[in-house]
Protein backbone atom coordinates (compact mmCIF):
# COMPACT_ATOMS: atom_id res chain seq x y z
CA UNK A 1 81.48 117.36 100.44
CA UNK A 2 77.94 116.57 101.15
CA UNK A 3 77.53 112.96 102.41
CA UNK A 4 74.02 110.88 101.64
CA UNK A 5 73.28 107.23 102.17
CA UNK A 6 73.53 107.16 98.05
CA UNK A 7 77.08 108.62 98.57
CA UNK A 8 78.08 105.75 101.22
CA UNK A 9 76.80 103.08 98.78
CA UNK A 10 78.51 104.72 96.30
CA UNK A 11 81.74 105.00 97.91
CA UNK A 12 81.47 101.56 99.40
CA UNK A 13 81.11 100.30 95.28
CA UNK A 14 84.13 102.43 94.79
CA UNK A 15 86.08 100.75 97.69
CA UNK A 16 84.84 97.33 96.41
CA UNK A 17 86.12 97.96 93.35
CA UNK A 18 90.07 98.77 94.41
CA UNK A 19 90.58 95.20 94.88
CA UNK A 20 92.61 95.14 92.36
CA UNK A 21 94.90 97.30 93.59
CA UNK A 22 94.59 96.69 97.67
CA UNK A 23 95.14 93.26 97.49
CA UNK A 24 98.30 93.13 96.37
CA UNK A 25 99.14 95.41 98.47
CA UNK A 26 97.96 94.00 101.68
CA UNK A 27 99.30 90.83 100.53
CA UNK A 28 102.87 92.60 99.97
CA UNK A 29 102.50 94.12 103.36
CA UNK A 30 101.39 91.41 105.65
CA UNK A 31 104.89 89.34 104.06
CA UNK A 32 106.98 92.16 104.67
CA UNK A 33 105.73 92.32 108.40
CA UNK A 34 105.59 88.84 108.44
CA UNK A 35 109.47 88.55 107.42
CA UNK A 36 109.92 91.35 109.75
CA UNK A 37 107.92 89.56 113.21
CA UNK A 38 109.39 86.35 112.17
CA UNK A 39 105.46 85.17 111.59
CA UNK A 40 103.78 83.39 108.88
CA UNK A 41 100.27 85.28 107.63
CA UNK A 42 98.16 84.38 105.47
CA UNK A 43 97.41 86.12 102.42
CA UNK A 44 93.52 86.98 101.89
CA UNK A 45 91.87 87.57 97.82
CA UNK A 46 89.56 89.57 96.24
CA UNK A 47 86.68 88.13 97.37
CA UNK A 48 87.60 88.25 101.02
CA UNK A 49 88.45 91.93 100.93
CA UNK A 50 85.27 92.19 99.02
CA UNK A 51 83.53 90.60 101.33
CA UNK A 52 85.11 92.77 105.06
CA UNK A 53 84.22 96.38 102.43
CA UNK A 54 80.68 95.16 102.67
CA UNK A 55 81.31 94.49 106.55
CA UNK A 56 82.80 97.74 107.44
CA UNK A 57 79.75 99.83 105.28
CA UNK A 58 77.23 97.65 107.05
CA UNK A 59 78.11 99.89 110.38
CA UNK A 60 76.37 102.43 109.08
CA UNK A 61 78.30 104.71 111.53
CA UNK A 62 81.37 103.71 110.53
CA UNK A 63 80.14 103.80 106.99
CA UNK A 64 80.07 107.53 106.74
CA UNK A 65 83.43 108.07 108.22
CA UNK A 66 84.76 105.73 106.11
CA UNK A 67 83.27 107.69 102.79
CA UNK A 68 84.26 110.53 103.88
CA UNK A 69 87.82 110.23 104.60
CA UNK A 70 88.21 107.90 101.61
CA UNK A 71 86.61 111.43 99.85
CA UNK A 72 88.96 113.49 100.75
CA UNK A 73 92.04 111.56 100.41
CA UNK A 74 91.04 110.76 96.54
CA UNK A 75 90.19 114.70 96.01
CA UNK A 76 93.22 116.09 97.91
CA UNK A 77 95.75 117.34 96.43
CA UNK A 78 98.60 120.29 97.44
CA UNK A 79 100.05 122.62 94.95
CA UNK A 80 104.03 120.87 95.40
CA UNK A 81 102.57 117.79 97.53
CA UNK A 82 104.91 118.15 100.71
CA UNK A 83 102.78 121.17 102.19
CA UNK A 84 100.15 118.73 102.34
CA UNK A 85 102.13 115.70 103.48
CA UNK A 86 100.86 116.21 107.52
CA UNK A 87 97.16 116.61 106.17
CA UNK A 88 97.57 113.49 104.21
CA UNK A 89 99.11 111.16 106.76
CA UNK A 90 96.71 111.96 109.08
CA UNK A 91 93.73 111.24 107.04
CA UNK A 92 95.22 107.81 105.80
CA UNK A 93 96.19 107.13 109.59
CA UNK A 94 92.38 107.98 110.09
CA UNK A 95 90.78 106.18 107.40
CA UNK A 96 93.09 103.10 108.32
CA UNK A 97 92.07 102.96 112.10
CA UNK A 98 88.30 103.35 111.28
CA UNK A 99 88.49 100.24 108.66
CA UNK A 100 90.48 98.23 111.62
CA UNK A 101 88.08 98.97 114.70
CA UNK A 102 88.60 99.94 118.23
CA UNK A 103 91.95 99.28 120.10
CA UNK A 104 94.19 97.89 119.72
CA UNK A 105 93.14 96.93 116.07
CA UNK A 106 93.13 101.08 115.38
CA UNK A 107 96.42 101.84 116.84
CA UNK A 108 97.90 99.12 114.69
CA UNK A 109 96.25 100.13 112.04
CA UNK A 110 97.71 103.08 112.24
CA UNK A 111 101.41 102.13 112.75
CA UNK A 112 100.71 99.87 109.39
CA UNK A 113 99.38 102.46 107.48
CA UNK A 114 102.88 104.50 107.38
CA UNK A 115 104.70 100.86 106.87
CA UNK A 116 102.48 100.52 104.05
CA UNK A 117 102.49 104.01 102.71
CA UNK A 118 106.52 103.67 101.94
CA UNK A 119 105.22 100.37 99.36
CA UNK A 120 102.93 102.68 97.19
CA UNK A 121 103.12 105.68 95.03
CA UNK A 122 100.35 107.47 93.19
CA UNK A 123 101.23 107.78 89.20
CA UNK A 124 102.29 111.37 87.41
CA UNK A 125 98.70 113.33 87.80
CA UNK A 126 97.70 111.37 90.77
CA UNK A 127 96.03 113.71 93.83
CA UNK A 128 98.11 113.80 96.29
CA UNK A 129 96.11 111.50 98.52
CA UNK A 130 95.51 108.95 96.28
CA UNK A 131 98.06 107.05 97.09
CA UNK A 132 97.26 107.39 101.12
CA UNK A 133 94.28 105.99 100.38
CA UNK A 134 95.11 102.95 98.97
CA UNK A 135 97.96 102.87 101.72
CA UNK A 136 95.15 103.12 104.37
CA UNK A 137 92.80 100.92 103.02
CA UNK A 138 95.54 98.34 102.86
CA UNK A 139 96.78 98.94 106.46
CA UNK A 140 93.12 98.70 108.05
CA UNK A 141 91.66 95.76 106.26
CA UNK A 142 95.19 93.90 106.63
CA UNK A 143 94.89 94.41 110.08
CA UNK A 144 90.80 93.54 110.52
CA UNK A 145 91.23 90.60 108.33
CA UNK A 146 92.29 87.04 109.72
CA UNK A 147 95.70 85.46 109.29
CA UNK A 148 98.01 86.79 112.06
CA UNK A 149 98.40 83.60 114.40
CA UNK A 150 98.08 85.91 117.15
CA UNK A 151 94.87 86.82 116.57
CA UNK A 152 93.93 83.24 116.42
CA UNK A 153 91.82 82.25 119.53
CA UNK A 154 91.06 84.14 122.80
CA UNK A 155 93.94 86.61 124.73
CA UNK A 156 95.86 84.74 127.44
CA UNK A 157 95.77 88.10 129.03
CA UNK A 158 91.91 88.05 129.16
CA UNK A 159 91.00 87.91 133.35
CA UNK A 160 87.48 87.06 134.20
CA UNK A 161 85.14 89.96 135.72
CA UNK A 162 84.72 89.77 139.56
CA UNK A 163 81.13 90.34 140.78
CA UNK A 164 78.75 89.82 143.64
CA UNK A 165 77.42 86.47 144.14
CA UNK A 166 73.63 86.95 143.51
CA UNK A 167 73.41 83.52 145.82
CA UNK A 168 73.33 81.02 142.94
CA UNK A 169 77.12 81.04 142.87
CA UNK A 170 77.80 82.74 139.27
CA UNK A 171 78.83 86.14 139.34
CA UNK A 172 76.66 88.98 139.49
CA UNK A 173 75.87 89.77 135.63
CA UNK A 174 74.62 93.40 136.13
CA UNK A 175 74.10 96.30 133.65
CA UNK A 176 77.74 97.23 134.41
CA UNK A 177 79.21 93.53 133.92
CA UNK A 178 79.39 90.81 130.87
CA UNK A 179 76.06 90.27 129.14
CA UNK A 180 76.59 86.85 128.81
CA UNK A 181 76.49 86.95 125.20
């Protein structure tokens, strides 16, 4: 696999286009959970997937990671398919936890992806990844997307930082502490 910036857009294009089959899936995932957690979410379209593929491949660093896990899982395949069924898993659990983001977003992600890796099956022919990857692309984007209430609003957990008082009587905002912005 030899990765490019033309082989990130292009993958990114391919992504895009799996709407089709993602959606649904997310959709079908975030009402099982939701029936599961007692919860209500909200069910996101095309467009909005669409629209969080272009965010993730805008992180240029992310980008690549993404392309080239998606890669593999659509090119993997193992003579008998259980052999592979460790290498797969981890690569979808991989791939979903990059598309979510840092923790705890990734570690849910990653939970999800195996939830939503029971829901789909790759067809007769089908690499034995293929159907990780739409399980993982589901998993992260359902979990990076809006439409858990949970997610609405700030964490009551959140504590604010303790620093020096500079005199002025706001905390100290050093290299170390908030930004501010």
């Amino acid at each position: 696999m030899r990765l490019t910036p033309a082989v990130v857009a292009a993958e990114r294009d391919r992504l895009r286009e799996r709407a089709r089959v993602v959606v649904p899936l997310v959709n079908e995932t975030r009402a099982a959970l939701g029936d599961l957690f007692d919860a209500d979410v909200d069910p996101i379209d095309d467009a909005q997937y669409r629209r969080e593929v272009d965010r993730v491949f805008a992180d240029g660093d992310r980008a690549v990671n993404v392309a080239a896990l998606a890669g593999l899982l659509r090119d993997l395949d193992v003579e008998g398919d259980y052999p592979g069924f460790v290498v797969d898993e981890l690569l979808g659990r991989r791939l979903a936890s990059t598309i979510a983001g840092g923790q705890p977003l990734a570690l849910l992600a990653e939970a999800t992806f195996h939830f939503a890796d029971t829901r789909v099956h790759g067809a007769a022919g089908d690499a034995a990844g293929a159907d990780d990857l739409d399980a993982a692309l589901a998993a992260g984007f359902q979990t990076r997307l809006p439409g858990w209430s949970w997610r609405e609003g700030g964490s009551p957990f959140a504590v604010e930082p303790v620093g020096s008082d500079d005199g002025d009587g706001s905390p100290d905002r050093t290299q170390d502490g908030p930004s501010g912005a």
